[in-house]
PDB file of N, CA and C in Angstrom:
ATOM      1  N   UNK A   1       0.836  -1.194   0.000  1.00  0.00           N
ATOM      2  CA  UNK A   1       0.000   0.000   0.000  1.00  0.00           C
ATOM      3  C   UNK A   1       0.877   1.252   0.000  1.00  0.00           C
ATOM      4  N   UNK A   2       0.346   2.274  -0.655  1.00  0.00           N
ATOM      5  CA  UNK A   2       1.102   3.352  -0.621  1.00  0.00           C
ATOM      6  C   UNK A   2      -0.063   4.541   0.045  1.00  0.00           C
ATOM      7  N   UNK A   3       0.374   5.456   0.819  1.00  0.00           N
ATOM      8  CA  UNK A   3      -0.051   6.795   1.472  1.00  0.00           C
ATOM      9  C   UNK A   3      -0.179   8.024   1.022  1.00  0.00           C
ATOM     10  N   UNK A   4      -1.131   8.678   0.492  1.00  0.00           N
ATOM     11  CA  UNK A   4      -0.910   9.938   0.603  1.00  0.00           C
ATOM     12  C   UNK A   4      -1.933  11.477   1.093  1.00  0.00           C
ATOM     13  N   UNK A   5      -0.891  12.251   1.142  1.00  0.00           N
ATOM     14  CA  UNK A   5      -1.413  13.607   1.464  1.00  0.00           C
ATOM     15  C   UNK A   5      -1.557  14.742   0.720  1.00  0.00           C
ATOM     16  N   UNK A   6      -2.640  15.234   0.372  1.00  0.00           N
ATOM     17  CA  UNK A   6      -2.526  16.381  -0.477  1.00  0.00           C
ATOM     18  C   UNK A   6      -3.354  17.347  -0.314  1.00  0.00           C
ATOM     19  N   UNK A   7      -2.084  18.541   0.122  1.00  0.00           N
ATOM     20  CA  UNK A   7      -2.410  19.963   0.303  1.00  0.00           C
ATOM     21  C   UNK A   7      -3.480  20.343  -0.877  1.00  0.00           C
ATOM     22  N   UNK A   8      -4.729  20.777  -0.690  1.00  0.00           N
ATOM     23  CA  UNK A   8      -5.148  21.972  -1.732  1.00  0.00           C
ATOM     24  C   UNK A   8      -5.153  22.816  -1.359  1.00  0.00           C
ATOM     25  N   UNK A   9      -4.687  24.113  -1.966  1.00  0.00           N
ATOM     26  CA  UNK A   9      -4.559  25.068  -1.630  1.00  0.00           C
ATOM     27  C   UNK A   9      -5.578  26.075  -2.283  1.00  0.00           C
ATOM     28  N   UNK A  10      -6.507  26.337  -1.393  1.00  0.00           N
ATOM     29  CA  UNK A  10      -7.855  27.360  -2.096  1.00  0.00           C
ATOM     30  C   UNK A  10      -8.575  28.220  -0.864  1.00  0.00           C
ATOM     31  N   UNK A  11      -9.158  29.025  -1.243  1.00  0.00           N
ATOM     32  CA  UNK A  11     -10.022  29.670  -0.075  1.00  0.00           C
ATOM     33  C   UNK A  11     -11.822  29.403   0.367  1.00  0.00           C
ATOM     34  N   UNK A  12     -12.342  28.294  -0.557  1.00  0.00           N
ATOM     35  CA  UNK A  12     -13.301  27.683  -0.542  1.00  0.00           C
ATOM     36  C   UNK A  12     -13.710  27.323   0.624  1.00  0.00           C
ATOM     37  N   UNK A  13     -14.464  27.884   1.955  1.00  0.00           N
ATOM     38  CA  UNK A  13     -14.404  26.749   3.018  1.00  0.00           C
ATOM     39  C   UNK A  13     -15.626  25.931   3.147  1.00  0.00           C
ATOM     40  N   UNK A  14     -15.999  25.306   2.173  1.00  0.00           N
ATOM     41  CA  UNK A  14     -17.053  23.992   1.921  1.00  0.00           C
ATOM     42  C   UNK A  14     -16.535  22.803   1.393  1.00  0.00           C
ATOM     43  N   UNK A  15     -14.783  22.949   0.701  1.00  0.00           N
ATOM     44  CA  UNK A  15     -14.313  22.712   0.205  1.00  0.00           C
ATOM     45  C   UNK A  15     -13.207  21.479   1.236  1.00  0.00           C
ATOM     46  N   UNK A  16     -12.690  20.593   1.044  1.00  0.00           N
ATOM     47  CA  UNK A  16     -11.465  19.928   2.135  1.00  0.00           C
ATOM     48  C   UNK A  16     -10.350  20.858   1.631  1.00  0.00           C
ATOM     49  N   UNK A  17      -9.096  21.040   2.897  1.00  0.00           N
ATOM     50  CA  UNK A  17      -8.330  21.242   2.054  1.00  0.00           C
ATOM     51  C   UNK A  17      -7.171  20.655   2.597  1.00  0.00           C
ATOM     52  N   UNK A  18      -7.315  19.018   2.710  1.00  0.00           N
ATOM     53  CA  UNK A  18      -6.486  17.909   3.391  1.00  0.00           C
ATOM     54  C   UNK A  18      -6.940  16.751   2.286  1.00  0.00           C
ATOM     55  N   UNK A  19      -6.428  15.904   1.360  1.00  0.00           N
ATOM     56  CA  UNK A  19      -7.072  14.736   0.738  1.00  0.00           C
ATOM     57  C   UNK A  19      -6.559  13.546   1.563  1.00  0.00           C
ATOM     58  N   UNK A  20      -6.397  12.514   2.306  1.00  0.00           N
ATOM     59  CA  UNK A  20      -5.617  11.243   2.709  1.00  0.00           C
ATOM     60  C   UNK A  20      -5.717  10.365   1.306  1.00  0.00           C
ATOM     61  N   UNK A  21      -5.147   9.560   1.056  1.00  0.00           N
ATOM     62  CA  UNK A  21      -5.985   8.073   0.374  1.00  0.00           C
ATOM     63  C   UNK A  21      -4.098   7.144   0.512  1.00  0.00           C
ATOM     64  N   UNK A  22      -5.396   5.844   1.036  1.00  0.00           N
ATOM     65  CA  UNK A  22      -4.999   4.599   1.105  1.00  0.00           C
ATOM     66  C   UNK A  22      -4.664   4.369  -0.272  1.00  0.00           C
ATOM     67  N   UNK A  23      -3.748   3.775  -1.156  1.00  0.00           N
ATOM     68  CA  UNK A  23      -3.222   3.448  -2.732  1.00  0.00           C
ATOM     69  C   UNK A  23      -3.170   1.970  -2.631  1.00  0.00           C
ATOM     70  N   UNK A  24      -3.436   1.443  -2.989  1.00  0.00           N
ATOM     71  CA  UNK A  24      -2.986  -0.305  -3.399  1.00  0.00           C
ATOM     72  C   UNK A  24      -2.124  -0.550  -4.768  1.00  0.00           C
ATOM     73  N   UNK A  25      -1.216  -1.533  -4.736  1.00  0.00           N
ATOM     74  CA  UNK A  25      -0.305  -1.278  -5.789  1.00  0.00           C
ATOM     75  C   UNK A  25      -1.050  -1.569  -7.092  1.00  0.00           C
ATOM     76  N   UNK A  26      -2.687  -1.501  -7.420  1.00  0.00           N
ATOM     77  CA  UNK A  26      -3.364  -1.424  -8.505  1.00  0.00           C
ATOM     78  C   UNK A  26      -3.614   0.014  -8.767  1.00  0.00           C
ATOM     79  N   UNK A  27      -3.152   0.973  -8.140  1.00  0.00           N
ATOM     80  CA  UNK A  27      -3.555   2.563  -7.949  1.00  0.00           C
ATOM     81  C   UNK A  27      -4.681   2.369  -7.644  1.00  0.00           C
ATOM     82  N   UNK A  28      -5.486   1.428  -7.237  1.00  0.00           N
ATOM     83  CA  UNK A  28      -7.057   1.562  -6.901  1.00  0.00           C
ATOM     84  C   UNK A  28      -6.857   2.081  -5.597  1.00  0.00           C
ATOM     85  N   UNK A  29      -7.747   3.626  -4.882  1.00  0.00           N
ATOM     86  CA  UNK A  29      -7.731   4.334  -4.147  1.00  0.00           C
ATOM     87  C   UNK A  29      -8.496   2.999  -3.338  1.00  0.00           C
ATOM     88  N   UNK A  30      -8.173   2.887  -1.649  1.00  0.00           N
ATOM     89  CA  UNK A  30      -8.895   1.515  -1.248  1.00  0.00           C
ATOM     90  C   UNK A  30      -9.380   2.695   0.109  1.00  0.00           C
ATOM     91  N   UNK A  31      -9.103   3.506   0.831  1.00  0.00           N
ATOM     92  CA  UNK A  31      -9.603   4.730   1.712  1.00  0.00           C
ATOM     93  C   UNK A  31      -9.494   5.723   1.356  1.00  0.00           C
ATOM     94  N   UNK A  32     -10.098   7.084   1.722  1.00  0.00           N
ATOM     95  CA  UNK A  32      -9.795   8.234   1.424  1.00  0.00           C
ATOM     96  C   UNK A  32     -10.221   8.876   2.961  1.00  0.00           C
ATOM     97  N   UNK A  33      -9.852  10.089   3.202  1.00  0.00           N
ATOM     98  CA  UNK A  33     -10.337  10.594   4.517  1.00  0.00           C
ATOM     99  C   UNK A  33      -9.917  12.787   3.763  1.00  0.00           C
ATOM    100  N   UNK A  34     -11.347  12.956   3.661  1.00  0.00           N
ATOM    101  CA  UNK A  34     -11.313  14.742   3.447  1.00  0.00           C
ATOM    102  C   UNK A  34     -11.353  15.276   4.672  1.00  0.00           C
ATOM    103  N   UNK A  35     -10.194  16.441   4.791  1.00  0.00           N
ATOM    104  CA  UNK A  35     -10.283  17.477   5.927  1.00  0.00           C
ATOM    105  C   UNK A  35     -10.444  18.703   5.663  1.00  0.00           C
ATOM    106  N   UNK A  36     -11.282  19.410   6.387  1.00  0.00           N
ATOM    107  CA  UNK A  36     -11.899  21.055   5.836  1.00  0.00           C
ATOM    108  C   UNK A  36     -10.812  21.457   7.075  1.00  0.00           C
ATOM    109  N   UNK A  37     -10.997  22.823   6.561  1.00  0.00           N
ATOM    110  CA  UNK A  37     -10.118  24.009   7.649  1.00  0.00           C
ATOM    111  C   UNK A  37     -10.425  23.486   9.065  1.00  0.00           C
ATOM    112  N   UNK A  38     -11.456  23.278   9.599  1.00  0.00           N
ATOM    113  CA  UNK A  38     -12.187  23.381  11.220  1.00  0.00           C
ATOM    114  C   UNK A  38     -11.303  22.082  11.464  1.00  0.00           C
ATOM    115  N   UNK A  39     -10.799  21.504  10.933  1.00  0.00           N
ATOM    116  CA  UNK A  39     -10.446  19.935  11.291  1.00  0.00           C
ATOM    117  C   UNK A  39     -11.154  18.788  10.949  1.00  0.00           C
ATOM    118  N   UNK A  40     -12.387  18.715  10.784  1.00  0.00           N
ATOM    119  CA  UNK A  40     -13.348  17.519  10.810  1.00  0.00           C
ATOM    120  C   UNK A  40     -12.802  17.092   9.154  1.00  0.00           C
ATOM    121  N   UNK A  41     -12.853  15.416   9.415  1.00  0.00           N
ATOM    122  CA  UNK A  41     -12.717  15.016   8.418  1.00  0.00           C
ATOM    123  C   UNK A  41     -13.920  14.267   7.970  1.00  0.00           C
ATOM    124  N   UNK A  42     -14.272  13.810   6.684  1.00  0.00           N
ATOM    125  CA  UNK A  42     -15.570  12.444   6.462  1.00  0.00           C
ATOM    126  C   UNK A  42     -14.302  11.581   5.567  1.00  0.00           C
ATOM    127  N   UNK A  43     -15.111  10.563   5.470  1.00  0.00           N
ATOM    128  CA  UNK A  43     -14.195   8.948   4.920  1.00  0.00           C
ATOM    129  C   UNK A  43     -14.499   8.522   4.419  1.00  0.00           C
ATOM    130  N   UNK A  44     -13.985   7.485   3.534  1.00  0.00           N
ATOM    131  CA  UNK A  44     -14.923   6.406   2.602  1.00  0.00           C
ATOM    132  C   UNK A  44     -13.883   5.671   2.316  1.00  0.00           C
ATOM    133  N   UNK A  45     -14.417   3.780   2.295  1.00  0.00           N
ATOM    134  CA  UNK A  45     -14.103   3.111   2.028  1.00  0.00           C
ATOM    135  C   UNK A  45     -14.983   2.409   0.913  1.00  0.00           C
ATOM    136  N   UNK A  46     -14.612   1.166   0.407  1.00  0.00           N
ATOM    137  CA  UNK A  46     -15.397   0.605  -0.733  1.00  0.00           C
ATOM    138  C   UNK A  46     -16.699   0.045   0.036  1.00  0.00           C
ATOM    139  N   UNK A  47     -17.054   0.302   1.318  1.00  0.00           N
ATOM    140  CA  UNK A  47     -18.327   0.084   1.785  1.00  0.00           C
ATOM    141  C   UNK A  47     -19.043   1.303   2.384  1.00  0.00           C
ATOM    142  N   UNK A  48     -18.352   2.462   2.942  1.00  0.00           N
ATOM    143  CA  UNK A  48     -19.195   3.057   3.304  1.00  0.00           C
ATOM    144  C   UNK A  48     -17.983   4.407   3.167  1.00  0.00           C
ATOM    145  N   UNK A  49     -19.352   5.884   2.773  1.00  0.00           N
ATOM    146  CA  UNK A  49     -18.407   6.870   3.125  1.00  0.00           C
ATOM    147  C   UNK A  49     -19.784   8.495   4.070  1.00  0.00           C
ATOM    148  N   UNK A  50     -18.832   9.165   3.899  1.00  0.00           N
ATOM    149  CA  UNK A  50     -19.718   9.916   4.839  1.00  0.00           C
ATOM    150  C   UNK A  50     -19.517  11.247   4.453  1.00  0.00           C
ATOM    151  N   UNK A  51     -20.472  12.142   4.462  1.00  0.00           N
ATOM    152  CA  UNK A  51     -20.381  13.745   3.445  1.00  0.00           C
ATOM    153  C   UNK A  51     -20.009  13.416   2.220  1.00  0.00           C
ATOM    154  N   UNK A  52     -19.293  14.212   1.482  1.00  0.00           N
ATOM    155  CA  UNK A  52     -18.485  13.848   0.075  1.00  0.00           C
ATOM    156  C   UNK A  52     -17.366  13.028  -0.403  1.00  0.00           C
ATOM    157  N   UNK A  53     -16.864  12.457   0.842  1.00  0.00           N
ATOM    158  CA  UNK A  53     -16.002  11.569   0.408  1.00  0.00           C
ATOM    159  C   UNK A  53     -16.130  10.156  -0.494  1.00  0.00           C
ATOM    160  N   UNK A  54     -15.821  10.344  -1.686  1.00  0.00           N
ATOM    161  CA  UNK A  54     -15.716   9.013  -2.463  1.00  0.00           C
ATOM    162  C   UNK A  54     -13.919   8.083  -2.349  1.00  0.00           C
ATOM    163  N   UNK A  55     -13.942   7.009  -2.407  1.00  0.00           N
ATOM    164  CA  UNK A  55     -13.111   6.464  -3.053  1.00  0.00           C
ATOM    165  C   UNK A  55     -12.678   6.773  -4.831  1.00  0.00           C
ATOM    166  N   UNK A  56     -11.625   6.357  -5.556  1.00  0.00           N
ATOM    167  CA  UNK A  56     -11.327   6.860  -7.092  1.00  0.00           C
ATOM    168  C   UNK A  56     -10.487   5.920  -7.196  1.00  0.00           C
ATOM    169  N   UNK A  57     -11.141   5.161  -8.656  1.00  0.00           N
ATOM    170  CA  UNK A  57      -9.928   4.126  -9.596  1.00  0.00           C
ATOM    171  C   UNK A  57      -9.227   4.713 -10.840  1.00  0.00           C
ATOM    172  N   UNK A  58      -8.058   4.535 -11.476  1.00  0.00           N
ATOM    173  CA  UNK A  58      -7.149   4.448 -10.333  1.00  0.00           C
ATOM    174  C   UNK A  58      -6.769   6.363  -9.596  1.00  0.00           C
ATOM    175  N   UNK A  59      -6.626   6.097  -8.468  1.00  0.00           N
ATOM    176  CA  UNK A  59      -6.275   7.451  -7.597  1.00  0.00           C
ATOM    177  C   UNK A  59      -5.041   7.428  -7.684  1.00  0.00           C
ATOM    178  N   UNK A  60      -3.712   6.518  -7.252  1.00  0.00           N
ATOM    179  CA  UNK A  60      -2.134   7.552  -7.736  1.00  0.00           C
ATOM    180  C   UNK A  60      -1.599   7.699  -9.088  1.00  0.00           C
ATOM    181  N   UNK A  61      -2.492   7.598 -10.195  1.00  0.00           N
ATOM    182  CA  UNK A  61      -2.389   8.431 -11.370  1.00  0.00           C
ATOM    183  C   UNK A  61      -3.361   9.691 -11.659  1.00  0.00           C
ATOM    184  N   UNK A  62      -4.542   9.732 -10.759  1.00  0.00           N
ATOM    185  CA  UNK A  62      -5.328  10.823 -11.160  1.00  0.00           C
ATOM    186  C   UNK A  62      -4.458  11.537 -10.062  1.00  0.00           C
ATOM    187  N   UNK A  63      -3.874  11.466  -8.631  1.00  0.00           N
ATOM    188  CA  UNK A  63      -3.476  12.685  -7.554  1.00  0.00           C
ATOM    189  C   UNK A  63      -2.231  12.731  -8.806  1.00  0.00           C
ATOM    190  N   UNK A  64      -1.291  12.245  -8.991  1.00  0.00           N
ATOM    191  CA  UNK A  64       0.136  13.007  -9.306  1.00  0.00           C
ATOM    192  C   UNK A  64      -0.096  13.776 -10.841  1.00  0.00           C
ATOM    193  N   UNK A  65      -1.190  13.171 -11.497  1.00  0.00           N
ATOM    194  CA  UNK A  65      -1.072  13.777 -12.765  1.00  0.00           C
ATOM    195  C   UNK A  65      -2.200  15.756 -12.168  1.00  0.00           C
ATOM    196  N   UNK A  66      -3.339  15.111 -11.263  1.00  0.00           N
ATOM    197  CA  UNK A  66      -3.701  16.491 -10.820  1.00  0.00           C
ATOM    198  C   UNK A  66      -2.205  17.296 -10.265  1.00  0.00           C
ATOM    199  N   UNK A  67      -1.372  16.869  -9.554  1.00  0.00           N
ATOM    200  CA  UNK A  67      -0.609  17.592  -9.146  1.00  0.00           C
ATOM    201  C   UNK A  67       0.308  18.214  -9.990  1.00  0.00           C
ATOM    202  N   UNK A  68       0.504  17.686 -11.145  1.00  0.00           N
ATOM    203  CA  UNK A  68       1.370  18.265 -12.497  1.00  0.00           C
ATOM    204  C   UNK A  68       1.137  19.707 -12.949  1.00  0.00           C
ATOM    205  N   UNK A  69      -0.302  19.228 -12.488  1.00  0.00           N
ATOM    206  CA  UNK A  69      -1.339  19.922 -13.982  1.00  0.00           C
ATOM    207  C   UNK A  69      -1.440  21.356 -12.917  1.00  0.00           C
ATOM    208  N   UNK A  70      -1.514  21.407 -11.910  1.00  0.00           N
ATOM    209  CA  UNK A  70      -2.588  22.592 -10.763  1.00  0.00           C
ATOM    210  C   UNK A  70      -1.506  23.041  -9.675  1.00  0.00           C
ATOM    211  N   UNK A  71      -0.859  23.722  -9.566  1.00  0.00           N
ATOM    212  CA  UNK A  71       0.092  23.955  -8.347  1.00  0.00           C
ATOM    213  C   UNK A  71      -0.669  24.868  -6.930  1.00  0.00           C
ATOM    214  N   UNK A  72      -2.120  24.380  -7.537  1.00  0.00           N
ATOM    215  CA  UNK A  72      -3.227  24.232  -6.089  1.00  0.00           C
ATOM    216  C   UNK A  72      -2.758  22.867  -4.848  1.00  0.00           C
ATOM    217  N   UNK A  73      -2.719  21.858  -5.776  1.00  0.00           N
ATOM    218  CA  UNK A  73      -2.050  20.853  -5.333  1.00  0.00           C
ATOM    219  C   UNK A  73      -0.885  20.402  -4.947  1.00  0.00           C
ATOM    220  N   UNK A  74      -0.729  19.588  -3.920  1.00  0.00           N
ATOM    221  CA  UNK A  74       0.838  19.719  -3.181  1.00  0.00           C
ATOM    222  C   UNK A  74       0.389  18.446  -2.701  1.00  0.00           C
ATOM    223  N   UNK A  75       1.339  17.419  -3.508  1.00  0.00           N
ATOM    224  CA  UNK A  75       1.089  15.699  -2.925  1.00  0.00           C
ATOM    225  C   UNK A  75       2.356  15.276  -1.958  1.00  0.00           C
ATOM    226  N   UNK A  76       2.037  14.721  -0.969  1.00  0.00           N
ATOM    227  CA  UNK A  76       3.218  14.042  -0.100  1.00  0.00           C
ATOM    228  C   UNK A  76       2.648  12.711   0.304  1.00  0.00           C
ATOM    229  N   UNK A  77       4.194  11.829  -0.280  1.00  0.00           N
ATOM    230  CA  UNK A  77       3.985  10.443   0.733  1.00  0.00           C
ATOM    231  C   UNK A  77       3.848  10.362   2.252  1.00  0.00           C
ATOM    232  N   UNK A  78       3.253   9.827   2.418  1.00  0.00           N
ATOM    233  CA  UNK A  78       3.240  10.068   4.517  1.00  0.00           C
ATOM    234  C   UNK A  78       3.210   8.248   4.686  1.00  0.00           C
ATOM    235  N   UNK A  79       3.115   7.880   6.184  1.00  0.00           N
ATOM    236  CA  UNK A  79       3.157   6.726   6.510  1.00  0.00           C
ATOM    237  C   UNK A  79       2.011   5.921   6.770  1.00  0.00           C
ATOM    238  N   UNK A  80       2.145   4.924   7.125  1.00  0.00           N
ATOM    239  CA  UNK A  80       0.735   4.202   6.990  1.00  0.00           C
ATOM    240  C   UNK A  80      -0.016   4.458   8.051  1.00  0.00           C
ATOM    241  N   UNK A  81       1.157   4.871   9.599  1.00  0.00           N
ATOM    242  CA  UNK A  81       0.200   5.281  10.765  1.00  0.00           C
ATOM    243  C   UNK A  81      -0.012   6.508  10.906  1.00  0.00           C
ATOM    244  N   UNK A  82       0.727   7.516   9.772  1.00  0.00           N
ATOM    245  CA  UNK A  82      -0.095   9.052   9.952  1.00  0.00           C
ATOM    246  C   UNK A  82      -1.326   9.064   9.512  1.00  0.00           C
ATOM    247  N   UNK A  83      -1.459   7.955   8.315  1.00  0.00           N
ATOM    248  CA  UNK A  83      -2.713   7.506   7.874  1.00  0.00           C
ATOM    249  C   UNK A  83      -3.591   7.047   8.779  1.00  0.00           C
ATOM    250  N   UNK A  84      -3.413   6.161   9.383  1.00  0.00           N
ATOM    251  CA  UNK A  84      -4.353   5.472  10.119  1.00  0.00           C
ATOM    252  C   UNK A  84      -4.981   6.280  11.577  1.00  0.00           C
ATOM    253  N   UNK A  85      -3.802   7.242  12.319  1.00  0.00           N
ATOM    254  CA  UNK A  85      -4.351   8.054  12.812  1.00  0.00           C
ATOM    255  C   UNK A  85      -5.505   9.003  12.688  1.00  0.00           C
ATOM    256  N   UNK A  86      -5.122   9.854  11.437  1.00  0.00           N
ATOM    257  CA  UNK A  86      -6.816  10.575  10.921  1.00  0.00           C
ATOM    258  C   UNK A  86      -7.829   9.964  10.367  1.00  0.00           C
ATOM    259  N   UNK A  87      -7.574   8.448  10.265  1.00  0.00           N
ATOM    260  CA  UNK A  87      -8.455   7.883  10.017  1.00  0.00           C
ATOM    261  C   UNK A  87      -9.441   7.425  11.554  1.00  0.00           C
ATOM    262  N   UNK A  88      -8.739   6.944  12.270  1.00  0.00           N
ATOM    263  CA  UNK A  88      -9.466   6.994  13.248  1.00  0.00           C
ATOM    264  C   UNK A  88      -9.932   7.810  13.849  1.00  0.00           C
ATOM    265  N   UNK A  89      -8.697   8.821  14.437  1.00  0.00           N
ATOM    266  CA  UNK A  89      -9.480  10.302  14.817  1.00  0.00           C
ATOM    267  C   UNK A  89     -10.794  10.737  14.063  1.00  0.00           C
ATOM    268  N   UNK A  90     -10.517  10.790  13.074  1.00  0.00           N
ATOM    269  CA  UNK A  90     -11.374  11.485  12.417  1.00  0.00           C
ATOM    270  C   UNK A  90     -10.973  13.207  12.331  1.00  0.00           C
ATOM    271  N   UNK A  91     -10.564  13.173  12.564  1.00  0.00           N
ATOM    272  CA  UNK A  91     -10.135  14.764  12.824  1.00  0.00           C
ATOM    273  C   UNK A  91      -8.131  15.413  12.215  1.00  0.00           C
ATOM    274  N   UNK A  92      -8.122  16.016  11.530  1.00  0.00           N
ATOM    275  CA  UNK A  92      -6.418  16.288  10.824  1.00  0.00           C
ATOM    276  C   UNK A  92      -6.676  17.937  11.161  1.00  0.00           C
ATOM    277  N   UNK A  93      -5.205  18.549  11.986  1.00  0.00           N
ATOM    278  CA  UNK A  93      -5.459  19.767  11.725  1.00  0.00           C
ATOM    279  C   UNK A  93      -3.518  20.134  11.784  1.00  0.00           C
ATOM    280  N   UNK A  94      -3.706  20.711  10.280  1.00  0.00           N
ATOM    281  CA  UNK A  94      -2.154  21.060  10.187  1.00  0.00           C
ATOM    282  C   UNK A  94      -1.840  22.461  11.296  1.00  0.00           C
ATOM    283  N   UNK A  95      -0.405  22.227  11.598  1.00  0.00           N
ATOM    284  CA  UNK A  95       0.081  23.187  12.674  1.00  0.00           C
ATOM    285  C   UNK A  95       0.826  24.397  12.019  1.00  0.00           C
TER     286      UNK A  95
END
């Protein structure tokens, strides 16, 4: 599995501006977890998600090629338990 994080950078606040997603080495996105400014995140897995969060096939060719294309976007690898932390929390708030 691969991890990632991606900054959007916008002033939208209805908008996330935290993406997580779980990667499987099919690029099939297998979690995702959106964070808005306030902190709160929603989630989705291939069974359930919550607010706007979808899962995306494949997701680490649609994040790095969005990130090419938009320098809104700012992708970073992170680890599997920074992952799994806001996943449970539920909650990401950059410092």
């Amino acid at each position: 599995m691969k991890y990632i994080r991606l900054k959007w950078n916008h002033t939208n606040p209805d908008e996330p501006v935290w993406l997580f997603s779980e990667v499987d080495a099919d690029g099939k996105e297998v979690r995702k977890i959106e964070c808005f400014r306030n902190g709160f995140c929603d989630v989705a897995n291939d069974k359930v998600s919550s607010g706007t969060a979808r899962t995306h096939d494949p997701a680490a060719t649609r994040l790095s090629a969005l990130a090419r294309r938009d320098p809104e976007f700012v992708p970073v690898e992170i680890t599997k338990e920074e992952f799994e932390e806001v996943w449970t929390k539920r909650q990401f708030k950059a410092i």
